[in-house]
PDB file of N, CA and C in Angstrom:
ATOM      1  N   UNK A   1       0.824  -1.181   0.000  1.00  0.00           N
ATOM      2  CA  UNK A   1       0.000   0.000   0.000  1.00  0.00           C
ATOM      3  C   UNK A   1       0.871   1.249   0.000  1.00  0.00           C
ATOM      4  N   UNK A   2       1.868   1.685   0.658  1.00  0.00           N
ATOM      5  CA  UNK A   2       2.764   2.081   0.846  1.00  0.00           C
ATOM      6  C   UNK A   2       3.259   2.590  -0.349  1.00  0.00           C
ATOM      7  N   UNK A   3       3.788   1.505  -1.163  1.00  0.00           N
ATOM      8  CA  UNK A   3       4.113   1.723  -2.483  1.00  0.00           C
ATOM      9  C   UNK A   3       3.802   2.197  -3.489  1.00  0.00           C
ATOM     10  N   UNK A   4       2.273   1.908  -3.290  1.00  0.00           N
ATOM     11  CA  UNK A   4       1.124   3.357  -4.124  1.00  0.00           C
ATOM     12  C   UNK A   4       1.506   4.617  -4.097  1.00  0.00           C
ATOM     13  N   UNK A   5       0.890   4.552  -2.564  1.00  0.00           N
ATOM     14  CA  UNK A   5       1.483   6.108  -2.336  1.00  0.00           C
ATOM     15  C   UNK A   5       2.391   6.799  -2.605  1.00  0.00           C
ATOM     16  N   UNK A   6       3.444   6.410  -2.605  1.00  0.00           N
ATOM     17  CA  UNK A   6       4.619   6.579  -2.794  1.00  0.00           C
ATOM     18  C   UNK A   6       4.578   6.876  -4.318  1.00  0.00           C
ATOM     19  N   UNK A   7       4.485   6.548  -5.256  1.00  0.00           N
ATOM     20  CA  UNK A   7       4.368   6.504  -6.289  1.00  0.00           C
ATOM     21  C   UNK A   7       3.369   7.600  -6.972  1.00  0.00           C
ATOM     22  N   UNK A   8       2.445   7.862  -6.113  1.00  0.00           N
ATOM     23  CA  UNK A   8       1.467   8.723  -6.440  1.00  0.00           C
ATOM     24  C   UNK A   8       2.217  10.164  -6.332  1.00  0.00           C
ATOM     25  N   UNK A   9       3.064   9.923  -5.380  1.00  0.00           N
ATOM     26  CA  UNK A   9       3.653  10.945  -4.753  1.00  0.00           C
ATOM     27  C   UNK A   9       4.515  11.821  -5.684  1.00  0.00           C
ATOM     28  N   UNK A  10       5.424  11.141  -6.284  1.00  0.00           N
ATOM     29  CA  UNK A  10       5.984  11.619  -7.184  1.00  0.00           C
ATOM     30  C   UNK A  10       5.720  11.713  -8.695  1.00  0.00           C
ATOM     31  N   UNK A  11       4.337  11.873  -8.703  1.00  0.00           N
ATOM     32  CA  UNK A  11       4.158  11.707 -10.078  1.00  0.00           C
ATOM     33  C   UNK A  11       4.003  13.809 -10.267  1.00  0.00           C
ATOM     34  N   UNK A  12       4.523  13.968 -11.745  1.00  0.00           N
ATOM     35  CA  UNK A  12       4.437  15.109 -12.066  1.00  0.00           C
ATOM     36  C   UNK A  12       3.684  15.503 -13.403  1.00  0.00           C
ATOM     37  N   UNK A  13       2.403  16.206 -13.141  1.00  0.00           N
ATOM     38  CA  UNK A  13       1.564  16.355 -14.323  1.00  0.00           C
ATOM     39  C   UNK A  13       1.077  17.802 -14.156  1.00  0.00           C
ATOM     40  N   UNK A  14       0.950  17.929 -15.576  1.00  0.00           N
ATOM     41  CA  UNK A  14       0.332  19.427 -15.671  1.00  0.00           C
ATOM     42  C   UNK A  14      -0.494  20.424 -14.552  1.00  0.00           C
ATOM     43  N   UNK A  15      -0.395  21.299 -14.392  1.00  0.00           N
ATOM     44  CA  UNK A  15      -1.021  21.989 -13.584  1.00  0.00           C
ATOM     45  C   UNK A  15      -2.259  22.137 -13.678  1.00  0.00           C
ATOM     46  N   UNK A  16      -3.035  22.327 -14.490  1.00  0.00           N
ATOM     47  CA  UNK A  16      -3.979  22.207 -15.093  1.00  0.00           C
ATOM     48  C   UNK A  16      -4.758  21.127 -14.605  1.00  0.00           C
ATOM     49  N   UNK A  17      -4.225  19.970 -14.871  1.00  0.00           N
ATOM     50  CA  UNK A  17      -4.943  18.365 -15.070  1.00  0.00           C
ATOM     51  C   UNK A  17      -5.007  18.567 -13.507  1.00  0.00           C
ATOM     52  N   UNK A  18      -3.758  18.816 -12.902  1.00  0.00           N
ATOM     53  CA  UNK A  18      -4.295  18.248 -10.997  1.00  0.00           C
ATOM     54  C   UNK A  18      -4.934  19.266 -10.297  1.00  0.00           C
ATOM     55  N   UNK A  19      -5.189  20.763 -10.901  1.00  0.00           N
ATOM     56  CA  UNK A  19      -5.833  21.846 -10.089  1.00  0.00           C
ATOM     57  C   UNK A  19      -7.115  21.356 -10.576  1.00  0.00           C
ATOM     58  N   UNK A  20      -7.998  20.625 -11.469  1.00  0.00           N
ATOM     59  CA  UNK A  20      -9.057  20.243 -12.216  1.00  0.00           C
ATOM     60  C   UNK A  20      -9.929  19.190 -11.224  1.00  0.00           C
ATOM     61  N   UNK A  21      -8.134  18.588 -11.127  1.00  0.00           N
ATOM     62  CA  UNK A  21      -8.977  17.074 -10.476  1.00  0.00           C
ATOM     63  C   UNK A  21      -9.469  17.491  -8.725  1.00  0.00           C
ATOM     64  N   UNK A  22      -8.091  18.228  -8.399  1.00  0.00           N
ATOM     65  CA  UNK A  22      -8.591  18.214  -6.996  1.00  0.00           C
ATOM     66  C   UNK A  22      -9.842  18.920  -6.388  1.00  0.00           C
ATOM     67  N   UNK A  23     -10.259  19.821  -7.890  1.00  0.00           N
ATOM     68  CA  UNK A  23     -11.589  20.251  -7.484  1.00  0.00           C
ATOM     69  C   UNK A  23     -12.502  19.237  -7.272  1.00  0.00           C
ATOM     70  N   UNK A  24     -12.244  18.419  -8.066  1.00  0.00           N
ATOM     71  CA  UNK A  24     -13.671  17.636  -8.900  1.00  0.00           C
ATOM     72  C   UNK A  24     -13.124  16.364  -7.182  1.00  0.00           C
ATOM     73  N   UNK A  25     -12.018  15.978  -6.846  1.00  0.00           N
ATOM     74  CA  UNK A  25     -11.471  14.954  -5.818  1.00  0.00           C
ATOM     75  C   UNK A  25     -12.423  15.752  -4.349  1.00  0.00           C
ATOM     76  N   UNK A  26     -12.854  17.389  -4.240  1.00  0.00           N
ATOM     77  CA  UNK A  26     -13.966  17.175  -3.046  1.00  0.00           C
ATOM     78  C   UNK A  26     -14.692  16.745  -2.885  1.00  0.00           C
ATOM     79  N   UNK A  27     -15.722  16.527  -4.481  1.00  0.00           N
ATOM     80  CA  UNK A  27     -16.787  15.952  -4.678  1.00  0.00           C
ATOM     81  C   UNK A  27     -16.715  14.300  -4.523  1.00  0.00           C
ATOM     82  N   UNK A  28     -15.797  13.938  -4.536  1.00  0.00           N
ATOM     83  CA  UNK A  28     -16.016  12.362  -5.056  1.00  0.00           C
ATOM     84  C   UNK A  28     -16.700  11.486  -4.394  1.00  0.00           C
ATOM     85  N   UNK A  29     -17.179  11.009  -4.754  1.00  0.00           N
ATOM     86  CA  UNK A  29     -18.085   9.654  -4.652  1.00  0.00           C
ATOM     87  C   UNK A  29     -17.470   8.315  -5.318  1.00  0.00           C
ATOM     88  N   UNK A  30     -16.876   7.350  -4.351  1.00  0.00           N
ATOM     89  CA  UNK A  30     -16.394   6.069  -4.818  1.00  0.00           C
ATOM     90  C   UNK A  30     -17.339   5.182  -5.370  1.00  0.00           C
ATOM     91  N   UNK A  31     -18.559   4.959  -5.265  1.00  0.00           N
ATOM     92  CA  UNK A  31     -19.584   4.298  -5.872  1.00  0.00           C
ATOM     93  C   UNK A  31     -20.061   4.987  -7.367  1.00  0.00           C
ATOM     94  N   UNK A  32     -19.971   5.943  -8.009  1.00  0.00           N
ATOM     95  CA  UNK A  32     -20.115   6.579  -8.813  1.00  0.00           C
ATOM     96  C   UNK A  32     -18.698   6.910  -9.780  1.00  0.00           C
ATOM     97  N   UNK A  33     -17.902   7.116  -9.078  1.00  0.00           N
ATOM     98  CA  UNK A  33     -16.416   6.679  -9.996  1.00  0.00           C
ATOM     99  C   UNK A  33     -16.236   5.990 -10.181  1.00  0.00           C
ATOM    100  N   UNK A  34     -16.143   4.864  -9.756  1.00  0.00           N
ATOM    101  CA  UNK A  34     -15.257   4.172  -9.858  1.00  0.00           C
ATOM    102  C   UNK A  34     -16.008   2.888 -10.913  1.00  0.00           C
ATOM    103  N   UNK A  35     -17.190   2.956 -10.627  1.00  0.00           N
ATOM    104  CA  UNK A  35     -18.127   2.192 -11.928  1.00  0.00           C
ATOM    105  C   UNK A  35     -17.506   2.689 -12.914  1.00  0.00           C
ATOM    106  N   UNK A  36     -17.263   4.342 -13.561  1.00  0.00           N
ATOM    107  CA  UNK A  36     -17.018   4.055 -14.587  1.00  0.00           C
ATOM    108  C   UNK A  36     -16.010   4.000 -15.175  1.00  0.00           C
ATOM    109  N   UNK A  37     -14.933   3.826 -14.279  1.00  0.00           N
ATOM    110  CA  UNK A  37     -13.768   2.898 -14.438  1.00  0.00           C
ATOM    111  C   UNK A  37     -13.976   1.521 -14.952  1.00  0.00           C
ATOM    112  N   UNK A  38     -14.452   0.764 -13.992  1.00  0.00           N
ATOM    113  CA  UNK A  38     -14.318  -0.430 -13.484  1.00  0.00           C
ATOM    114  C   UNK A  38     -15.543  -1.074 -13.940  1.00  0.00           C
ATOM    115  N   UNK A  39     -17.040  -0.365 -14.364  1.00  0.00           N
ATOM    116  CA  UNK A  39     -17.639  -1.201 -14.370  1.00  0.00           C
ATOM    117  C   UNK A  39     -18.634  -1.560 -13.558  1.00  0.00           C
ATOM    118  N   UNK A  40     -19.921  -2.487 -13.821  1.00  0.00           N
ATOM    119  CA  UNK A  40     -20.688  -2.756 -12.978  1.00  0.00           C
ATOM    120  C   UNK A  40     -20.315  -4.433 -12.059  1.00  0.00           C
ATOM    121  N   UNK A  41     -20.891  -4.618 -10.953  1.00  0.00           N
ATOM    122  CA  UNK A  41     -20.222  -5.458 -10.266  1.00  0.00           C
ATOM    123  C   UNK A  41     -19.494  -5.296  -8.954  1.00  0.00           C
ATOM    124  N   UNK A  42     -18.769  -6.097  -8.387  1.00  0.00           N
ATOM    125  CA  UNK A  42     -18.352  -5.601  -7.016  1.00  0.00           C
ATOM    126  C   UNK A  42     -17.407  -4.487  -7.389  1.00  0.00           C
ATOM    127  N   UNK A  43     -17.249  -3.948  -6.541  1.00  0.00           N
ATOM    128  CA  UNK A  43     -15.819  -2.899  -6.912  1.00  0.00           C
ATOM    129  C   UNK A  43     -14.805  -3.015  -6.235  1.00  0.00           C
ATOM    130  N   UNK A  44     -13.508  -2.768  -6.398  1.00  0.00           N
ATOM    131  CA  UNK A  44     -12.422  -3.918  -5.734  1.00  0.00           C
ATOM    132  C   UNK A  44     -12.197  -2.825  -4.619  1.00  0.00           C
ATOM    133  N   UNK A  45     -10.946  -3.273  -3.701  1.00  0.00           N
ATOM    134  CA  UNK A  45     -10.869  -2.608  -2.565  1.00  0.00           C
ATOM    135  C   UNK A  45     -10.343  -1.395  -3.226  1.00  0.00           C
ATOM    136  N   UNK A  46      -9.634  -0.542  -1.736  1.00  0.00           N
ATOM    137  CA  UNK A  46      -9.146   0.764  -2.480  1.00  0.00           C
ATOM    138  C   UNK A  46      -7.962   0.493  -3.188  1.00  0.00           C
ATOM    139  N   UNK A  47      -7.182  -0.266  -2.398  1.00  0.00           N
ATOM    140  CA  UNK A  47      -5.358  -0.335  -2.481  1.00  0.00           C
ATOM    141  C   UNK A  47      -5.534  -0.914  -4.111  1.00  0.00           C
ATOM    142  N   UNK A  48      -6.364  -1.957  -4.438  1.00  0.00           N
ATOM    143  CA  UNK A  48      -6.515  -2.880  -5.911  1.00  0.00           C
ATOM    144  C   UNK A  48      -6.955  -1.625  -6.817  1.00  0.00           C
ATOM    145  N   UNK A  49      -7.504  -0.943  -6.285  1.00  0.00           N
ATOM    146  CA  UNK A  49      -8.570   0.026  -7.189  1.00  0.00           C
ATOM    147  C   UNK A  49      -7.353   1.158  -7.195  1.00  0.00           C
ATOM    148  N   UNK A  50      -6.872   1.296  -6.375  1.00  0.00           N
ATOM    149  CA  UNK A  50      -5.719   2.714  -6.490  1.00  0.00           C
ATOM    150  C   UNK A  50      -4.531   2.234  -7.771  1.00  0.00           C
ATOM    151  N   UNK A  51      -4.314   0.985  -7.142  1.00  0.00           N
ATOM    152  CA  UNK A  51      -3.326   0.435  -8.086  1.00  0.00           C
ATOM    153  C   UNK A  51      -3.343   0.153  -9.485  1.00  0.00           C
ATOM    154  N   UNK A  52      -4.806  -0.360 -10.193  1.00  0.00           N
ATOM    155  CA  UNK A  52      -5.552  -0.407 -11.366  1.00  0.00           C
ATOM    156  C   UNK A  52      -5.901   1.270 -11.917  1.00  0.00           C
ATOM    157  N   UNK A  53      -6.172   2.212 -11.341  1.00  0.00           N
ATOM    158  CA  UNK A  53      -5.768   3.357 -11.085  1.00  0.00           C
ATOM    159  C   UNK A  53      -4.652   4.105 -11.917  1.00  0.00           C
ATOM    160  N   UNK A  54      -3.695   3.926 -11.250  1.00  0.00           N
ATOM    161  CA  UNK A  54      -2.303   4.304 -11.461  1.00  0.00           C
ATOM    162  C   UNK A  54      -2.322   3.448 -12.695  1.00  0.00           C
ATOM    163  N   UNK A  55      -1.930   2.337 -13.028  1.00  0.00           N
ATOM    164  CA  UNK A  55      -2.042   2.048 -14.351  1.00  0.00           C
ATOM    165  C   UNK A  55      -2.524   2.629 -15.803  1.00  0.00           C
ATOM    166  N   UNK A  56      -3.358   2.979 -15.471  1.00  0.00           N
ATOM    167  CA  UNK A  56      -4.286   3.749 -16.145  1.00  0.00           C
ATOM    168  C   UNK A  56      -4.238   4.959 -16.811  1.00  0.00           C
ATOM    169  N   UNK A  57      -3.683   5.771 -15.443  1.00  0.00           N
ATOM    170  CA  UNK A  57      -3.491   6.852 -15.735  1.00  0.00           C
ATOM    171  C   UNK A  57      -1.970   7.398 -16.776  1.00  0.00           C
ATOM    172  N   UNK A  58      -1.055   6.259 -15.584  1.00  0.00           N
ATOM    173  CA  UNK A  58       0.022   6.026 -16.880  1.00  0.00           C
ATOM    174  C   UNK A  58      -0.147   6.029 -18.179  1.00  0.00           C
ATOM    175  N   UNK A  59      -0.840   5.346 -18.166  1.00  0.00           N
ATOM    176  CA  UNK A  59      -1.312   5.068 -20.212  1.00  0.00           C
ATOM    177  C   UNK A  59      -1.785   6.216 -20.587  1.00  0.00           C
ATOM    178  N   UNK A  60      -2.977   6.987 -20.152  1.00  0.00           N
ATOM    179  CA  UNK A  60      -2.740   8.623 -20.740  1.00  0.00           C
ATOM    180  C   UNK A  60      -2.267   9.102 -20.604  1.00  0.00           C
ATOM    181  N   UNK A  61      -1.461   9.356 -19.469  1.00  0.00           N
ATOM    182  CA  UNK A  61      -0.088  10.222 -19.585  1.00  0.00           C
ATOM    183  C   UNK A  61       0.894   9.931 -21.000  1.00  0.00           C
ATOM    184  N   UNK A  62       1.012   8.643 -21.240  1.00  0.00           N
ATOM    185  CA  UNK A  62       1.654   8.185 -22.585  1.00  0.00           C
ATOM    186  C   UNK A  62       1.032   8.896 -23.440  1.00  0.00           C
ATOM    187  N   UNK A  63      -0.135   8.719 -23.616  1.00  0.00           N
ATOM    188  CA  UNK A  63      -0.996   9.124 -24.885  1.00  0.00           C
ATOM    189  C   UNK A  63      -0.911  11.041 -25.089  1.00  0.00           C
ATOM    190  N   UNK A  64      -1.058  11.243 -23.815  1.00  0.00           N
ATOM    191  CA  UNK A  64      -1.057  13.037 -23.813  1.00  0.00           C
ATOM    192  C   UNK A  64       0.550  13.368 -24.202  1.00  0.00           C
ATOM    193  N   UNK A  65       1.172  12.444 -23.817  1.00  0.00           N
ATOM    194  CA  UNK A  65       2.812  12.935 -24.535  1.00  0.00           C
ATOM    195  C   UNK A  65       3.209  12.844 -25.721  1.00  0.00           C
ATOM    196  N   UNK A  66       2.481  12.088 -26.475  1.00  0.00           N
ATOM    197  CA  UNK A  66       3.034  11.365 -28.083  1.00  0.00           C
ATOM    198  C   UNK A  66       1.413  12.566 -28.556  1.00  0.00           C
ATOM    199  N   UNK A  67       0.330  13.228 -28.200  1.00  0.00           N
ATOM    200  CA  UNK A  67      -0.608  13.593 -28.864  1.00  0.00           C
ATOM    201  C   UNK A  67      -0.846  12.592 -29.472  1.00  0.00           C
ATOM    202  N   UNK A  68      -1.379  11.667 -28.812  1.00  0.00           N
ATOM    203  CA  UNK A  68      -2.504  10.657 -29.072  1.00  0.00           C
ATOM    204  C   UNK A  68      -3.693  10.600 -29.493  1.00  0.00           C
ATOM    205  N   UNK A  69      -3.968  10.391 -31.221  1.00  0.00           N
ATOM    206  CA  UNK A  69      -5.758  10.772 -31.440  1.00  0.00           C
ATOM    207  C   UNK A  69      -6.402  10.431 -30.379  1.00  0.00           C
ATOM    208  N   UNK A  70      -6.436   9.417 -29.881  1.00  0.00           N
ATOM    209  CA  UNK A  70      -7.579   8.711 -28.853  1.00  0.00           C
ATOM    210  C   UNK A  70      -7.134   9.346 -27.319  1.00  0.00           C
ATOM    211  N   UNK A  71      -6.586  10.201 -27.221  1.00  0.00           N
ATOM    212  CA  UNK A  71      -6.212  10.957 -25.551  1.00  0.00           C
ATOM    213  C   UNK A  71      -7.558  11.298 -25.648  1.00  0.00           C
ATOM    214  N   UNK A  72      -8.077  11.241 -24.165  1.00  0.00           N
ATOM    215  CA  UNK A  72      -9.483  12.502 -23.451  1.00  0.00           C
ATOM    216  C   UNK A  72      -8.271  12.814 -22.491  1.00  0.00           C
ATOM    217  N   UNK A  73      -8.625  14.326 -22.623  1.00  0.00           N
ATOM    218  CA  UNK A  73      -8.282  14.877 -20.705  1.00  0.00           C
ATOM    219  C   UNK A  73      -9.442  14.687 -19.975  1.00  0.00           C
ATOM    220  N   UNK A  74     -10.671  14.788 -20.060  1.00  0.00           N
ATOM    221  CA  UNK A  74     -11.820  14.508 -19.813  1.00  0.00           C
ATOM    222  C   UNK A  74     -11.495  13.261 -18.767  1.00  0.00           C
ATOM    223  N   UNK A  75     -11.106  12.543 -19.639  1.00  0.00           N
ATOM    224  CA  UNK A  75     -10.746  10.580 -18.937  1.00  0.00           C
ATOM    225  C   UNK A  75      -9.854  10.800 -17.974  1.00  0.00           C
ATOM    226  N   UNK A  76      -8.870  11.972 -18.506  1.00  0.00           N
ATOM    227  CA  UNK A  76      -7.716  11.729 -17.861  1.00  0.00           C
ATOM    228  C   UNK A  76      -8.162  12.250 -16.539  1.00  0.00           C
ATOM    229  N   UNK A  77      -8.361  13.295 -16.524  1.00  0.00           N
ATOM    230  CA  UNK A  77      -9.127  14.301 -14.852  1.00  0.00           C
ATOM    231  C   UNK A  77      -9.488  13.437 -14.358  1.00  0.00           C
ATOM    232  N   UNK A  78     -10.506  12.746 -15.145  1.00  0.00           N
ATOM    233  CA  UNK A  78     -11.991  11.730 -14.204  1.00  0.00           C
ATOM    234  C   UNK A  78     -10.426  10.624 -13.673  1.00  0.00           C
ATOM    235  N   UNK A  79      -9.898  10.125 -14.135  1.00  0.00           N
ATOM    236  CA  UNK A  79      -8.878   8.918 -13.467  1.00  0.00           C
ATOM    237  C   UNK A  79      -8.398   9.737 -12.485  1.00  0.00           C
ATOM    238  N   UNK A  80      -7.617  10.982 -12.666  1.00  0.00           N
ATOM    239  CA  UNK A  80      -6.897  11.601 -11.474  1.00  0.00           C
ATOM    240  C   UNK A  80      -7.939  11.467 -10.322  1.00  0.00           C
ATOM    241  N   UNK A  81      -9.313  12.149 -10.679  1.00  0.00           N
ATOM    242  CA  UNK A  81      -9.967  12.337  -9.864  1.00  0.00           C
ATOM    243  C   UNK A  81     -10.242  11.076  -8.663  1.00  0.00           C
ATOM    244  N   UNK A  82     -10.232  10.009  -9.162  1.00  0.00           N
ATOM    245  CA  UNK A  82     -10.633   8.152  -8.696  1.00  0.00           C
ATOM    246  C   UNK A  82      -9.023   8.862  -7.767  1.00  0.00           C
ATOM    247  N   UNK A  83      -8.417   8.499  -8.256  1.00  0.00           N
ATOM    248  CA  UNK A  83      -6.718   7.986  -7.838  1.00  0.00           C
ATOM    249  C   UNK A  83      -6.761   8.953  -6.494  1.00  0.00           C
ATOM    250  N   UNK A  84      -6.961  10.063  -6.627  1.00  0.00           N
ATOM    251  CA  UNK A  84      -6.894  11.367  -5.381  1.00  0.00           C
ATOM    252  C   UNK A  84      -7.905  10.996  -3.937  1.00  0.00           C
ATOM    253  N   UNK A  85      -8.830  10.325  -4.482  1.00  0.00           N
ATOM    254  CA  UNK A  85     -10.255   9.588  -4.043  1.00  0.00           C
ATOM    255  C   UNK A  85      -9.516   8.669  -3.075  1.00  0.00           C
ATOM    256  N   UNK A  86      -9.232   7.573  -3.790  1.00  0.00           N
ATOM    257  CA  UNK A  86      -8.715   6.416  -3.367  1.00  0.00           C
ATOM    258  C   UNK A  86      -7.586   6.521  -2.622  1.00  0.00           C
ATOM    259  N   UNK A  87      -6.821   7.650  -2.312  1.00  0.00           N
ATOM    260  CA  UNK A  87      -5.873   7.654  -1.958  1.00  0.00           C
ATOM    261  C   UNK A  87      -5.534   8.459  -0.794  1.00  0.00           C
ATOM    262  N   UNK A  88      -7.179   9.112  -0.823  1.00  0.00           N
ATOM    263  CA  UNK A  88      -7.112   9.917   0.477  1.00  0.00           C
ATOM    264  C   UNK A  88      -7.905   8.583   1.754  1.00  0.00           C
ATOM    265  N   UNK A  89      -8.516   8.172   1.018  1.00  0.00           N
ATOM    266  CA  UNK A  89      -9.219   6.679   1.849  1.00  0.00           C
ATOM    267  C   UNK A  89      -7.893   5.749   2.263  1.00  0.00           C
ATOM    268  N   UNK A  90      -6.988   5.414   1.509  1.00  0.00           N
ATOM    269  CA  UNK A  90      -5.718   4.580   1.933  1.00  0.00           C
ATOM    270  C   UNK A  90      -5.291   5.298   3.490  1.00  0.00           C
ATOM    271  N   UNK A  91      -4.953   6.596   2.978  1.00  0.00           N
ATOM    272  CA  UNK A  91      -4.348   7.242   4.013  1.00  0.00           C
ATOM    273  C   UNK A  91      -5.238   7.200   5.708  1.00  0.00           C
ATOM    274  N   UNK A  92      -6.158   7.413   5.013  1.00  0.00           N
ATOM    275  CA  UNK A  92      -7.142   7.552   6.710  1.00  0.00           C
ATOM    276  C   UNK A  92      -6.940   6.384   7.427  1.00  0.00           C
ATOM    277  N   UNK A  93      -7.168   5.040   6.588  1.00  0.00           N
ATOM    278  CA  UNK A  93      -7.040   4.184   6.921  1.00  0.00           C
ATOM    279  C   UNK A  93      -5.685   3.694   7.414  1.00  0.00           C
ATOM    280  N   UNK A  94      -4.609   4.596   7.113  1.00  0.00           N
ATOM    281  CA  UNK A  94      -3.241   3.965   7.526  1.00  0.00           C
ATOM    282  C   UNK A  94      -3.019   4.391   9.185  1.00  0.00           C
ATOM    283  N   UNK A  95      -4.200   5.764   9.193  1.00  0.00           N
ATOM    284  CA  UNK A  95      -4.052   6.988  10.216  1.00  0.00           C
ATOM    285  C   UNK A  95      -4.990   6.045  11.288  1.00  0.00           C
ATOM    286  N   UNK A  96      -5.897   5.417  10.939  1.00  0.00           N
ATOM    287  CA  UNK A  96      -6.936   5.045  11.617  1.00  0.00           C
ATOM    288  C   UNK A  96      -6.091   3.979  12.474  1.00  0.00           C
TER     289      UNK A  96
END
């Protein structure tokens, strides 16, 4: 879990994309994000879901660097947004 974080930690992206997300990261709702990530069905824990997450987001980060026809920032925010979500829940829970 640890290692997420950690990882989250040092990631460096536009100013833009994370002043966007952390607006949209007050609002969040994990039952409503994360479906449309993930889908209908159980939804995995946080640490699985942070980690599937991060994956993810990697890959548009790829795509936003090469100007990728198929990039959304749209997608991309909404993932930051999950990842910021999920990651403030890890933490409480590390605190708890």
């Amino acid at each position: 879990m640890q290692e997420t974080l950690n990882r989250l930690n040092s990631l460096h992206r536009p100013r833009l994309l994370i002043r966007a997300a952390r607006i949209g990261a007050s609002h969040y709702n994990r039952d409503t994000c994360l479906r449309v990530h993930f889908g209908y069905g159980t939804l995995p824990r946080s640490k699985e879901a942070l980690s599937r997450l991060v994956d993810m987001e990697a890959a548009l980060e790829d795509q936003r660097r090469v100007k990728g026809a198929g990039y959304s920032v749209s997608r991309h925010v909404n993932v930051l947004i999950a990842m910021m979500g999920e990651a403030r829940i890890l933490r409480a829970a590390l605190v708890a």
